[in-house]
PDB file of N, CA and C in Angstrom:
ATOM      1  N   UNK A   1       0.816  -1.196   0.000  1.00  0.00           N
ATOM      2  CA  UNK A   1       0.000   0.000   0.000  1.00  0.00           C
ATOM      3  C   UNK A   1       0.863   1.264   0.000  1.00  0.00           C
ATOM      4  N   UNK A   2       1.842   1.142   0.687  1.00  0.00           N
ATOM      5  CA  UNK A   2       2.572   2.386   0.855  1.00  0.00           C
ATOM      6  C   UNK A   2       3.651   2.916  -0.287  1.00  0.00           C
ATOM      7  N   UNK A   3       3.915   1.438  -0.780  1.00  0.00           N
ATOM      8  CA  UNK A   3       4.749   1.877  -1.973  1.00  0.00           C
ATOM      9  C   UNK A   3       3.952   2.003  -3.471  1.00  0.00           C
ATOM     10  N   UNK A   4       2.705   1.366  -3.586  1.00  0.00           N
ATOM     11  CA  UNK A   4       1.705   2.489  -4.403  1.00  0.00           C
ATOM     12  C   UNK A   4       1.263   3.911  -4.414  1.00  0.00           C
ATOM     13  N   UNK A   5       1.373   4.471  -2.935  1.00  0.00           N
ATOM     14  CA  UNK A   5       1.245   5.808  -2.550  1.00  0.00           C
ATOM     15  C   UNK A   5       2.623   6.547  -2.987  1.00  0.00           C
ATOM     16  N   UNK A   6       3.602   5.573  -3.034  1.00  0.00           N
ATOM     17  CA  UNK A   6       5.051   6.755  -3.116  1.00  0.00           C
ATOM     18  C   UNK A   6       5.001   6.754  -4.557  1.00  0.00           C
ATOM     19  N   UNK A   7       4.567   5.466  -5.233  1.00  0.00           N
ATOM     20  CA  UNK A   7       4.385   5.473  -6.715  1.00  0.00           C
ATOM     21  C   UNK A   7       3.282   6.790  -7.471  1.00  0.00           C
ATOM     22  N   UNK A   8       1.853   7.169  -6.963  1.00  0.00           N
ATOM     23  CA  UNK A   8       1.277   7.773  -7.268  1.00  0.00           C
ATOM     24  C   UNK A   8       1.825   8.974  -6.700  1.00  0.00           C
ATOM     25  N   UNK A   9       2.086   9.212  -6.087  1.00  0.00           N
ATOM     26  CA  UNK A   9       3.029  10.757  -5.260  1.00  0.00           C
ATOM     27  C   UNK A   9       4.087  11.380  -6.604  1.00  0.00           C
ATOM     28  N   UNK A  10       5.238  10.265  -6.758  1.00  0.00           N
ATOM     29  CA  UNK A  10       6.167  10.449  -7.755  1.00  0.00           C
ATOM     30  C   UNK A  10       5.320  11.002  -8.974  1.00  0.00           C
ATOM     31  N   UNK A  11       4.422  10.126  -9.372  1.00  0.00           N
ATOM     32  CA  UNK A  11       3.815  10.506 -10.921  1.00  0.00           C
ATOM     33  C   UNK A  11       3.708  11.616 -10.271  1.00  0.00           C
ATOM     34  N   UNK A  12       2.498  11.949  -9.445  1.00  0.00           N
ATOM     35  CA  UNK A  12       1.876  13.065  -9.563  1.00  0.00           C
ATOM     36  C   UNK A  12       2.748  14.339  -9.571  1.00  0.00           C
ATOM     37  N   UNK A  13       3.981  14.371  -9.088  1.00  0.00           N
ATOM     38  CA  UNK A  13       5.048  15.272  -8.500  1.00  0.00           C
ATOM     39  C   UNK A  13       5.818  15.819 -10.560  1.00  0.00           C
ATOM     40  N   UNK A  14       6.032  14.135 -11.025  1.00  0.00           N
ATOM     41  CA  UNK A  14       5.958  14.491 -12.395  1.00  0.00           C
ATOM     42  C   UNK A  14       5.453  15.308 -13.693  1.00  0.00           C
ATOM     43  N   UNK A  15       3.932  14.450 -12.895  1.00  0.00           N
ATOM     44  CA  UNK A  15       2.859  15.631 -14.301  1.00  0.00           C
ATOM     45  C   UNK A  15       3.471  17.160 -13.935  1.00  0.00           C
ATOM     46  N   UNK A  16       3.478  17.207 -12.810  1.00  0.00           N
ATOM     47  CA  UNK A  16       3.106  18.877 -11.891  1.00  0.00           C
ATOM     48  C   UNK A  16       4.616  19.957 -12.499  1.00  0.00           C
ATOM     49  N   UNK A  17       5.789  18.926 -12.819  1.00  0.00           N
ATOM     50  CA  UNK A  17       6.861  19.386 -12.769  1.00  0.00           C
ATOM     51  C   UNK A  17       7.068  19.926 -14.230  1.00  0.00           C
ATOM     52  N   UNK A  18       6.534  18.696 -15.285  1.00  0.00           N
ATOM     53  CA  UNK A  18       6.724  18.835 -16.611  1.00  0.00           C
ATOM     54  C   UNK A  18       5.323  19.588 -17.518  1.00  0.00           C
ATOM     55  N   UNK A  19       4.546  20.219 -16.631  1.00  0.00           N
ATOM     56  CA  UNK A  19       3.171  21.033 -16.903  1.00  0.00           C
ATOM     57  C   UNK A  19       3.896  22.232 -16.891  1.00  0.00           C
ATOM     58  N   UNK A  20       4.536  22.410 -15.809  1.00  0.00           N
ATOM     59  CA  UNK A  20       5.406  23.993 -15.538  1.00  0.00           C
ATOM     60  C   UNK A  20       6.423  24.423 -16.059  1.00  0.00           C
ATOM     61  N   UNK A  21       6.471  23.983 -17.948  1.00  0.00           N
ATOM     62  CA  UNK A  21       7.892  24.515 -18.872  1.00  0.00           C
ATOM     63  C   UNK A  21       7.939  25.395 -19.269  1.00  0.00           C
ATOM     64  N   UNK A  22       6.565  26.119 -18.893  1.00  0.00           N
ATOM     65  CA  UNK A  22       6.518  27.466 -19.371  1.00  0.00           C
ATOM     66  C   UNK A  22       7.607  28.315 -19.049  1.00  0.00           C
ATOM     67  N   UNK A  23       8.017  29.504 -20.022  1.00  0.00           N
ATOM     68  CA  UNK A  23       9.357  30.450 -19.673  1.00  0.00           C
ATOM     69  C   UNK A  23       8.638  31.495 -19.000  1.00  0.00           C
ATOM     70  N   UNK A  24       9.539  32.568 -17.962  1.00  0.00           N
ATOM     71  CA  UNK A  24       9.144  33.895 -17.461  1.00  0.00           C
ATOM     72  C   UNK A  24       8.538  35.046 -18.932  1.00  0.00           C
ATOM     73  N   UNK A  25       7.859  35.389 -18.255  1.00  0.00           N
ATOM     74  CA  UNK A  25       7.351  36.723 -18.978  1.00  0.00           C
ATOM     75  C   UNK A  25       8.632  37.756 -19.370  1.00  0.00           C
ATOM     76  N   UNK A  26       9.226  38.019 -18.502  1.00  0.00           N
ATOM     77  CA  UNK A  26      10.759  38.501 -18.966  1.00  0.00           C
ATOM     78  C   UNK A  26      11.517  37.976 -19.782  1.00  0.00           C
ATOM     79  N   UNK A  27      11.668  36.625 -20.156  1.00  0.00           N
ATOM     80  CA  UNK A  27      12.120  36.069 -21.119  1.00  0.00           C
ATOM     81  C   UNK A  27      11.839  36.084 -22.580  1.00  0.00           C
ATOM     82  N   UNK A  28      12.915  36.431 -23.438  1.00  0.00           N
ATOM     83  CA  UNK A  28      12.441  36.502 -25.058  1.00  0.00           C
ATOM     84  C   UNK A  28      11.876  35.163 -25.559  1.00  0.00           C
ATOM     85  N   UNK A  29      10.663  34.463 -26.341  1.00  0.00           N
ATOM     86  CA  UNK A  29      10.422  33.454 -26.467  1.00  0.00           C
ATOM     87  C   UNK A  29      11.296  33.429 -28.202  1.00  0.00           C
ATOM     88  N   UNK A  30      12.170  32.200 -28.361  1.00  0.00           N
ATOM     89  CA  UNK A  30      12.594  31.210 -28.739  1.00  0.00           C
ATOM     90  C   UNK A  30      12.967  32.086 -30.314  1.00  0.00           C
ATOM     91  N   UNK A  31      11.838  32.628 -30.942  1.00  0.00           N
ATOM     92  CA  UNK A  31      11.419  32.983 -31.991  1.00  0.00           C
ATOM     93  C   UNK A  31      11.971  34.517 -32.839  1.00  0.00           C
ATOM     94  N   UNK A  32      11.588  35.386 -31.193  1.00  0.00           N
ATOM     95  CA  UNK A  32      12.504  36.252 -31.274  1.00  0.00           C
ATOM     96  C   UNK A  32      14.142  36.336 -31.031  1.00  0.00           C
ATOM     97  N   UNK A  33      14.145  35.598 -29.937  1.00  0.00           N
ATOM     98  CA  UNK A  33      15.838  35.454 -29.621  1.00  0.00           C
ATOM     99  C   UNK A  33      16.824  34.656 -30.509  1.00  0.00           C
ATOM    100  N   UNK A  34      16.445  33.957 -31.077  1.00  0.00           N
ATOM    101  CA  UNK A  34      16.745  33.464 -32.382  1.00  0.00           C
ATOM    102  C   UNK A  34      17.376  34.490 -33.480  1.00  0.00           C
ATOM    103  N   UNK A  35      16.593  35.515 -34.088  1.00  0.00           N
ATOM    104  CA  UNK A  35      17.055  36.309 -35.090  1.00  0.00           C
ATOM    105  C   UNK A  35      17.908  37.116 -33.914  1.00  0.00           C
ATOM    106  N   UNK A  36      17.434  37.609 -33.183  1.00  0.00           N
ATOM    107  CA  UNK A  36      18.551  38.897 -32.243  1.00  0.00           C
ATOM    108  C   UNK A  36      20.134  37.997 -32.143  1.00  0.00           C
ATOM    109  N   UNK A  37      20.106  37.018 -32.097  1.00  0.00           N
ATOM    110  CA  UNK A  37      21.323  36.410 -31.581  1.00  0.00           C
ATOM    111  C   UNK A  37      21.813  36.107 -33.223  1.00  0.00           C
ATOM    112  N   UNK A  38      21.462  35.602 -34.311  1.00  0.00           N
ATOM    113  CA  UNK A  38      21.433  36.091 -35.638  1.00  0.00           C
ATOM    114  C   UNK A  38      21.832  37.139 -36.054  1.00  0.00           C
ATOM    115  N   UNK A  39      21.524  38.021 -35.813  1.00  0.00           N
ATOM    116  CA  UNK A  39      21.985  39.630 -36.010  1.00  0.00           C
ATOM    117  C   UNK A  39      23.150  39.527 -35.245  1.00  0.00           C
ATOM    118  N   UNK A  40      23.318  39.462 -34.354  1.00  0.00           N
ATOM    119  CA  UNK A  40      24.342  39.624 -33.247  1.00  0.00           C
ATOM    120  C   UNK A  40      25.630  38.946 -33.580  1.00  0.00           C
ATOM    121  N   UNK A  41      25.704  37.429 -34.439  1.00  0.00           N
ATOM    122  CA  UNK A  41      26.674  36.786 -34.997  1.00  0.00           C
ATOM    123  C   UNK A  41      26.945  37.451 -36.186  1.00  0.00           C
ATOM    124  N   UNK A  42      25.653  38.197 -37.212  1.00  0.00           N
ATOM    125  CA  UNK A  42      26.006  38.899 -38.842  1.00  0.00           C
ATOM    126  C   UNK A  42      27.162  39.875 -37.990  1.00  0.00           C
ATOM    127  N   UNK A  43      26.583  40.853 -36.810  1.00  0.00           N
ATOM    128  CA  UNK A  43      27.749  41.764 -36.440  1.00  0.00           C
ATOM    129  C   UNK A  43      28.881  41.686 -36.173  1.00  0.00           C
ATOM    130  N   UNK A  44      29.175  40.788 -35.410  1.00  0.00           N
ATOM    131  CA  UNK A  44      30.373  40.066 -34.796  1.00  0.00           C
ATOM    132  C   UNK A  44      31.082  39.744 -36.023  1.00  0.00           C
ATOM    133  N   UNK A  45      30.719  38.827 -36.944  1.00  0.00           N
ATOM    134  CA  UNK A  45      31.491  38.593 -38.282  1.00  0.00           C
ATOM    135  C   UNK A  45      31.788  39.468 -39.252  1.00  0.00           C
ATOM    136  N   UNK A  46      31.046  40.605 -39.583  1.00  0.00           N
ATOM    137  CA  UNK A  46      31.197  42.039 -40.009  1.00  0.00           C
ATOM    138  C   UNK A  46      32.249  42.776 -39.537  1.00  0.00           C
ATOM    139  N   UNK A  47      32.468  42.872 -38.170  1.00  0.00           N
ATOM    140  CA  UNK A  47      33.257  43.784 -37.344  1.00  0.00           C
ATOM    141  C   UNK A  47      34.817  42.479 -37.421  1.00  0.00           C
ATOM    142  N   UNK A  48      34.702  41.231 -37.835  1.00  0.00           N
ATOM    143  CA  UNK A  48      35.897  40.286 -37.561  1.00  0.00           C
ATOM    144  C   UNK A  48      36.706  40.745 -38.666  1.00  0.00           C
ATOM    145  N   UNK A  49      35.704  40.809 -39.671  1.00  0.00           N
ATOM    146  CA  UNK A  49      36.491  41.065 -41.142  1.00  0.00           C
ATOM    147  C   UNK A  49      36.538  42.280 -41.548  1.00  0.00           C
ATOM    148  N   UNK A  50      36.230  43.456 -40.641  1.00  0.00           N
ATOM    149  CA  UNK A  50      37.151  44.953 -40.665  1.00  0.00           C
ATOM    150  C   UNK A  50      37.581  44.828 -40.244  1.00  0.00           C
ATOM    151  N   UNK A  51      38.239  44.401 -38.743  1.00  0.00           N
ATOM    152  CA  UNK A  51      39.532  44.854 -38.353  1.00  0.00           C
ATOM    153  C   UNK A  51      40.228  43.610 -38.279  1.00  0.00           C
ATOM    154  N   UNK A  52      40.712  42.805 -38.761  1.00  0.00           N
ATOM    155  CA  UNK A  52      41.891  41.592 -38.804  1.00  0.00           C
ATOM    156  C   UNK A  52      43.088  41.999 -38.389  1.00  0.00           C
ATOM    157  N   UNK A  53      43.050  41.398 -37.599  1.00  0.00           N
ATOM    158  CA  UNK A  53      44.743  41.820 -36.545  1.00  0.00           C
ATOM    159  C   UNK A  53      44.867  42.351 -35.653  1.00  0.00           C
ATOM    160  N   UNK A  54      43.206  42.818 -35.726  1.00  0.00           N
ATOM    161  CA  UNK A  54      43.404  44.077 -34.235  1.00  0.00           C
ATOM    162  C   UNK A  54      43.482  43.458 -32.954  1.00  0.00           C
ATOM    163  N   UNK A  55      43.518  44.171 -31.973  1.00  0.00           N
ATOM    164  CA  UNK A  55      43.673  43.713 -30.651  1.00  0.00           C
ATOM    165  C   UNK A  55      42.495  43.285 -29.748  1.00  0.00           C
ATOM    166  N   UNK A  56      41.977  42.371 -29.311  1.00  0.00           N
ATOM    167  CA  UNK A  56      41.224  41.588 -28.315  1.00  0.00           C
ATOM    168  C   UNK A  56      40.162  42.744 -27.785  1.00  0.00           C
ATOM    169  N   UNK A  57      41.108  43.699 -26.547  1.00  0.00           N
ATOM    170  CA  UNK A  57      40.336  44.364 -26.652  1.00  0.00           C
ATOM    171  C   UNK A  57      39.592  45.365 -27.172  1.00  0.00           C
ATOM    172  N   UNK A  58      40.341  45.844 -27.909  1.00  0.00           N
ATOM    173  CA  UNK A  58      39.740  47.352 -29.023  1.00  0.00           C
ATOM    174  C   UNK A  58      38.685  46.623 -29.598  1.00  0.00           C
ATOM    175  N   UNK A  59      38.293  45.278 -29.824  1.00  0.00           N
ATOM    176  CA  UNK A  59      37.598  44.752 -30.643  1.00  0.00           C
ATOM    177  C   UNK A  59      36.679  44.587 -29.320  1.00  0.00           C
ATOM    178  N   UNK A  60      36.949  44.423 -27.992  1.00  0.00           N
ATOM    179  CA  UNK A  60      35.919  44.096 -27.463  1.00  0.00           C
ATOM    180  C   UNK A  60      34.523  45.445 -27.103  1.00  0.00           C
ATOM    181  N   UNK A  61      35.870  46.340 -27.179  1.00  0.00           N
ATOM    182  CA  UNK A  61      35.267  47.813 -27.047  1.00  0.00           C
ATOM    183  C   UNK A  61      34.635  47.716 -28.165  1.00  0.00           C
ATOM    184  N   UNK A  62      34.660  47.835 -29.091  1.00  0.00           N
ATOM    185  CA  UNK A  62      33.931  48.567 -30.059  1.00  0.00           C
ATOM    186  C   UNK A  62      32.783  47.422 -30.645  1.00  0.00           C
ATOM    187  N   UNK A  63      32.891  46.308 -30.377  1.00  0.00           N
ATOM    188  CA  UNK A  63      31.913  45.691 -30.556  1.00  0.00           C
ATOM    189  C   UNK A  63      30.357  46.078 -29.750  1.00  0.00           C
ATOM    190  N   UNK A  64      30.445  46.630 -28.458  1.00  0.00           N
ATOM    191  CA  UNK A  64      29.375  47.370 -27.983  1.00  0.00           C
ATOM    192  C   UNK A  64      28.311  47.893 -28.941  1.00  0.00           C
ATOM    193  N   UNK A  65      28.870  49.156 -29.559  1.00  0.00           N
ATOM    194  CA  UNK A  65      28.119  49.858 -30.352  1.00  0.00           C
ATOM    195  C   UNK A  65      27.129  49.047 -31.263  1.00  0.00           C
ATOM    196  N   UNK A  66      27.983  47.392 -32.092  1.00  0.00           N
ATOM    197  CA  UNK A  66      26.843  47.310 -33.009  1.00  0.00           C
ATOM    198  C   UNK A  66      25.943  46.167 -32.415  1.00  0.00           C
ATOM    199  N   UNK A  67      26.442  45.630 -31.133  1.00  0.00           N
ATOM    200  CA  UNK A  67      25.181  45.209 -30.099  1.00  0.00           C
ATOM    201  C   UNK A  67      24.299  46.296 -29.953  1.00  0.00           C
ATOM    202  N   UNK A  68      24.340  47.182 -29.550  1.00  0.00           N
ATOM    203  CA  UNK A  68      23.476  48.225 -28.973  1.00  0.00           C
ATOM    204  C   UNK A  68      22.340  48.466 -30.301  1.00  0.00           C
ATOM    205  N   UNK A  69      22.939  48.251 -31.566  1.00  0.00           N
ATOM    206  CA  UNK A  69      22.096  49.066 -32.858  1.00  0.00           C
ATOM    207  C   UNK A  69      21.452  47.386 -33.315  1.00  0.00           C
ATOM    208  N   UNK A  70      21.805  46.321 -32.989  1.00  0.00           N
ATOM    209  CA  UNK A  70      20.654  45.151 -32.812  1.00  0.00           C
ATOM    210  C   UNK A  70      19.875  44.951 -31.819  1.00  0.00           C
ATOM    211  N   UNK A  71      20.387  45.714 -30.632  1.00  0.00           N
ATOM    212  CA  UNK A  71      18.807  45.585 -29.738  1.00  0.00           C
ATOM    213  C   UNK A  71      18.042  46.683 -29.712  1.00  0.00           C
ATOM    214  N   UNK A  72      18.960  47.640 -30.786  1.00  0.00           N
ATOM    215  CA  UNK A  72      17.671  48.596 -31.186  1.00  0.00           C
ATOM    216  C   UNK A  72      16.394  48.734 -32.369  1.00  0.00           C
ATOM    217  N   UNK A  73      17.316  47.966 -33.291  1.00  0.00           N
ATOM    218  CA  UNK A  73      16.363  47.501 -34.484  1.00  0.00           C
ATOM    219  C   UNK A  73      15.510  45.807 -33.795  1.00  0.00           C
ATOM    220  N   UNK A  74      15.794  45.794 -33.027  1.00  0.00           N
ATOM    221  CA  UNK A  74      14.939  44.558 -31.994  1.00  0.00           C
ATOM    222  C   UNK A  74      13.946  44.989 -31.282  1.00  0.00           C
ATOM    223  N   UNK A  75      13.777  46.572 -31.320  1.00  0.00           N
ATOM    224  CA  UNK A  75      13.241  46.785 -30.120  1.00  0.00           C
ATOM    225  C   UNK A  75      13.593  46.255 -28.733  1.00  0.00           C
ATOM    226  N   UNK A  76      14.759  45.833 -28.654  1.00  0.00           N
ATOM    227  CA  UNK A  76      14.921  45.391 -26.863  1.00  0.00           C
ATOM    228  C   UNK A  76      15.814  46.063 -26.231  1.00  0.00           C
ATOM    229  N   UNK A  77      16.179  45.903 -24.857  1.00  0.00           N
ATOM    230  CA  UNK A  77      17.009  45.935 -24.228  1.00  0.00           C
ATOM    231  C   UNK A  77      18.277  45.439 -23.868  1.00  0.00           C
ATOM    232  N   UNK A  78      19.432  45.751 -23.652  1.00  0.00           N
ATOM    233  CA  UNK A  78      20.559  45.143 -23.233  1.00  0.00           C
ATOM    234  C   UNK A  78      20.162  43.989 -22.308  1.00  0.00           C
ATOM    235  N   UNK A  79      19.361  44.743 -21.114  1.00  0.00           N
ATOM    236  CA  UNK A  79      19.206  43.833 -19.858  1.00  0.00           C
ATOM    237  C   UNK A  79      18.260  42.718 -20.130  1.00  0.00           C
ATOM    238  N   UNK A  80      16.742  42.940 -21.472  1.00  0.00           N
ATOM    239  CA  UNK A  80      16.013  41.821 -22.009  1.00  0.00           C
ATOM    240  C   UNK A  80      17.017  40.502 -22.309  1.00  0.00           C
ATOM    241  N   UNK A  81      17.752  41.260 -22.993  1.00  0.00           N
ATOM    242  CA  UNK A  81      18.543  39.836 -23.882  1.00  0.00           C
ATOM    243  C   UNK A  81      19.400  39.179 -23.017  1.00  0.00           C
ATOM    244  N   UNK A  82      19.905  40.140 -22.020  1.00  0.00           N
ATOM    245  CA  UNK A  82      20.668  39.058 -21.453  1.00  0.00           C
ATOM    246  C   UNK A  82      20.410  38.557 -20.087  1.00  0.00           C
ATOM    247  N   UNK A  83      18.887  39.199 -19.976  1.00  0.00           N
ATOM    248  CA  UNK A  83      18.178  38.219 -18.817  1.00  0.00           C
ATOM    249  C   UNK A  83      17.677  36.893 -19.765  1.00  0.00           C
ATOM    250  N   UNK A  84      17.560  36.737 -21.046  1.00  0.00           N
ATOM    251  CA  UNK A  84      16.997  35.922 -21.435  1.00  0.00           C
ATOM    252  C   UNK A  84      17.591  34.586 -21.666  1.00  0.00           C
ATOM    253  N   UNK A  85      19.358  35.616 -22.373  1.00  0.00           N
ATOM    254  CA  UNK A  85      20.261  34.735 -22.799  1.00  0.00           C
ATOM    255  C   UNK A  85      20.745  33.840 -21.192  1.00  0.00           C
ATOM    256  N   UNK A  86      20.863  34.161 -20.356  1.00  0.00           N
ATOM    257  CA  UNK A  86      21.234  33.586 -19.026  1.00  0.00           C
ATOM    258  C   UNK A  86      19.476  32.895 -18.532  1.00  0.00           C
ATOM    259  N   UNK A  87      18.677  32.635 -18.892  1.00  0.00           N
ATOM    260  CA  UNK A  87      17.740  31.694 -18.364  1.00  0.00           C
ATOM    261  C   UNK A  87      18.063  30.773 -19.644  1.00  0.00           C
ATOM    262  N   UNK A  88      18.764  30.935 -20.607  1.00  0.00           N
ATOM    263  CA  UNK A  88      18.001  29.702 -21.916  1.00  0.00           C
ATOM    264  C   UNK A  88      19.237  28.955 -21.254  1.00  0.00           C
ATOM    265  N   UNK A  89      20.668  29.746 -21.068  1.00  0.00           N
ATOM    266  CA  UNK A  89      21.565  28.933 -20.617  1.00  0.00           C
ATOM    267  C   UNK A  89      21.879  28.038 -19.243  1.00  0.00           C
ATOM    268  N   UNK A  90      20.366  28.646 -18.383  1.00  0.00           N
ATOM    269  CA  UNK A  90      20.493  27.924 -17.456  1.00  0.00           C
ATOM    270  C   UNK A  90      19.198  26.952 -17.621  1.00  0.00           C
ATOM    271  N   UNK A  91      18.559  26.424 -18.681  1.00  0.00           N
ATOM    272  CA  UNK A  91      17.873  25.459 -18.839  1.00  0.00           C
ATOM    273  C   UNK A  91      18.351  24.688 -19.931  1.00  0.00           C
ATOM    274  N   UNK A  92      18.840  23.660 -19.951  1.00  0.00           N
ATOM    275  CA  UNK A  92      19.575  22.845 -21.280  1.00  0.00           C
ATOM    276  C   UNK A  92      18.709  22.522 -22.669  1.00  0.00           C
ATOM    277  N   UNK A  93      17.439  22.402 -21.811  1.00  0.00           N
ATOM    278  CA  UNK A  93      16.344  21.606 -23.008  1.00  0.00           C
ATOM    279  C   UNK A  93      16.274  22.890 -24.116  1.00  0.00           C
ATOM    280  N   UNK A  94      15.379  24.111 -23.137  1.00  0.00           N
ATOM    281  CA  UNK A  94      15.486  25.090 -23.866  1.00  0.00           C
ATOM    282  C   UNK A  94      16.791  26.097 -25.036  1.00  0.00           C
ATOM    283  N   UNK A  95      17.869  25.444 -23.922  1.00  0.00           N
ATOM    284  CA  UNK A  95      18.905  26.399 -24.740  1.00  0.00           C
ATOM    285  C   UNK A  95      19.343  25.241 -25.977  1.00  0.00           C
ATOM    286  N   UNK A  96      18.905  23.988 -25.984  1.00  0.00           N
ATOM    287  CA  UNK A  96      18.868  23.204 -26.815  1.00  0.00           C
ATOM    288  C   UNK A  96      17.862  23.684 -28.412  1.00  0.00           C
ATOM    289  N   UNK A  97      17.137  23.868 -27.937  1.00  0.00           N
ATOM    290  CA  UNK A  97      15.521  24.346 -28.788  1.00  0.00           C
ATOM    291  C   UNK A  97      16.189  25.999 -29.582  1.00  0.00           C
ATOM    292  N   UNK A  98      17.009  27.045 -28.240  1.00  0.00           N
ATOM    293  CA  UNK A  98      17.634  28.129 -29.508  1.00  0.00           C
ATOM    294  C   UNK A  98      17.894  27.924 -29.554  1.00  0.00           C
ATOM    295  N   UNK A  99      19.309  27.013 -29.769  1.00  0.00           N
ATOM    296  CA  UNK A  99      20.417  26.702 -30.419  1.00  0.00           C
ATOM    297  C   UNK A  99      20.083  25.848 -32.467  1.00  0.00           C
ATOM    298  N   UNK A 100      18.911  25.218 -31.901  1.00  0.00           N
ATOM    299  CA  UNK A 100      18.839  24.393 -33.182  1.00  0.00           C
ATOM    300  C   UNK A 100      18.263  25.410 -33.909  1.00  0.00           C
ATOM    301  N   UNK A 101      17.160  26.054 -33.251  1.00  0.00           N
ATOM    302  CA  UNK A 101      16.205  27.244 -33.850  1.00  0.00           C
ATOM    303  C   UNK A 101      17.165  28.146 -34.570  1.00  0.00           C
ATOM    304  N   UNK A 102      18.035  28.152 -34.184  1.00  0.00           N
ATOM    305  CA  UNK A 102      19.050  29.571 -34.693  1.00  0.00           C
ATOM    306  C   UNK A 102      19.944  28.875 -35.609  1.00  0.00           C
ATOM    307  N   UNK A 103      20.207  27.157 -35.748  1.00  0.00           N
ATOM    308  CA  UNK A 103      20.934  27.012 -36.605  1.00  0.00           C
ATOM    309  C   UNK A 103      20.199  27.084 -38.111  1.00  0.00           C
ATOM    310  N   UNK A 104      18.438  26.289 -37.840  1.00  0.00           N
ATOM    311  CA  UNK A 104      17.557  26.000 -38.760  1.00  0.00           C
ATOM    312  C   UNK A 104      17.738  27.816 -39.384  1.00  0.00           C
ATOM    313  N   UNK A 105      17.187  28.461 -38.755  1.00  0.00           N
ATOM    314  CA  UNK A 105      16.869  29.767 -39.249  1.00  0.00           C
ATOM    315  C   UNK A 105      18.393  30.460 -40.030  1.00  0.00           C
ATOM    316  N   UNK A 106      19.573  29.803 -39.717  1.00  0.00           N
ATOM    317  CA  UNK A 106      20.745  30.901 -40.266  1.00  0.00           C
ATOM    318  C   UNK A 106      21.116  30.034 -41.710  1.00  0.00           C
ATOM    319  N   UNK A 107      20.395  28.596 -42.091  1.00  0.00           N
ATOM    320  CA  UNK A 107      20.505  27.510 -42.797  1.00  0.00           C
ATOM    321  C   UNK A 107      19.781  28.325 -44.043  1.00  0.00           C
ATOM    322  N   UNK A 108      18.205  28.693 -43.694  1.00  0.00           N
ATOM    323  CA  UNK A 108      17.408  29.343 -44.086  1.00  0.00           C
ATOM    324  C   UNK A 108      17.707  30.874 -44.811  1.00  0.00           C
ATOM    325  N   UNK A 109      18.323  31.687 -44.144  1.00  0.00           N
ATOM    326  CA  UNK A 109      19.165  32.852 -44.415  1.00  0.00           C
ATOM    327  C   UNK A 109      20.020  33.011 -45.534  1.00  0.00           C
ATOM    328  N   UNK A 110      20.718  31.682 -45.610  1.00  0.00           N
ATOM    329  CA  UNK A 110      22.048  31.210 -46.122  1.00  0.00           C
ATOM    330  C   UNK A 110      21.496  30.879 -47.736  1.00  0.00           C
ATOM    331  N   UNK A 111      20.268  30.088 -47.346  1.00  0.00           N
ATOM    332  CA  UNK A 111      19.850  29.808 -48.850  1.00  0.00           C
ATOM    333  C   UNK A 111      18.847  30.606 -49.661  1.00  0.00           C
ATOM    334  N   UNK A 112      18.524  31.768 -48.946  1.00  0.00           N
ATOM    335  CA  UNK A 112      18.044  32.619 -49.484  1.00  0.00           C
ATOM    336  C   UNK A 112      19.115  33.650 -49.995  1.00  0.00           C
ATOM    337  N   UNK A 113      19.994  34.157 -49.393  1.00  0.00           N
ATOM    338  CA  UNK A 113      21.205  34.616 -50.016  1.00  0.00           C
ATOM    339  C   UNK A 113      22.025  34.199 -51.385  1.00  0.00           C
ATOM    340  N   UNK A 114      22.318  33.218 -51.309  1.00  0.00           N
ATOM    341  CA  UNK A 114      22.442  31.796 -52.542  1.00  0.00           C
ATOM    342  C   UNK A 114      21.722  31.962 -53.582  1.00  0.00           C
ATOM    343  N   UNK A 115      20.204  32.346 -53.158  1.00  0.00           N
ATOM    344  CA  UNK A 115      19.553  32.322 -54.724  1.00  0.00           C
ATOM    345  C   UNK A 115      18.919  33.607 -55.246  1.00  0.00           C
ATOM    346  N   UNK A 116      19.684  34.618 -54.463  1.00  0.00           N
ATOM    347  CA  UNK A 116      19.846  35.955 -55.153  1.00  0.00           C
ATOM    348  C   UNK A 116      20.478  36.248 -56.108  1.00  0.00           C
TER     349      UNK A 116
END
């Protein structure tokens, strides 16, 4: 009897756990953070191949600016994205889900470029 009760306890503790995957309201969902982090790699690779050779940090400095002009054509915030980017990375499944999302979508990008 008692180890049917720990059995129905467990499930029930289950459903209850895997019902609640929902993300915070503060969090960017999947869809948007996807292209922002998209943009954010076009910049990074833009800014790699103007300055070749430069120094670590001058590059780290000045990379600011064209973060700042993707979370402005994002409409977001510094602090949105990277409250968001630090919850996807502290959930694996999810940071699993952008990660593929952002590869599918830059796959997508790639072959639309191609047949211009």
């Amino acid at each position: 009897m008692i180890h049917r009760t720990i059995y129905i306890l467990v499930i029930a503790w289950v459903l209850l756990v895997s019902c609640n995957n929902g993300t915070p309201k503060n969090v960017l969902p999947v869809n948007t953070m996807k292209v922002v982090m998209f943009d954010m790699l076009k910049a990074d690779e833009w800014y790699a191949r103007k300055l070749v050779g430069d120094t670590l940090m001058l590059r780290i400095k000045e990379d600011i600016p064209l973060y700042e002009q993707v979370f402005a054509i994002h409409k977001i915030t510094k602090k949105e994205f990277f409250d968001s980017y630090h919850y996807y990375e502290a959930h694996p499944v999810a940071y699993k889900e952008l990660v593929d999302s952002l590869e599918s979508y830059a796959n997508k990008q790639k072959l639309k470029t191609l047949k211009k």
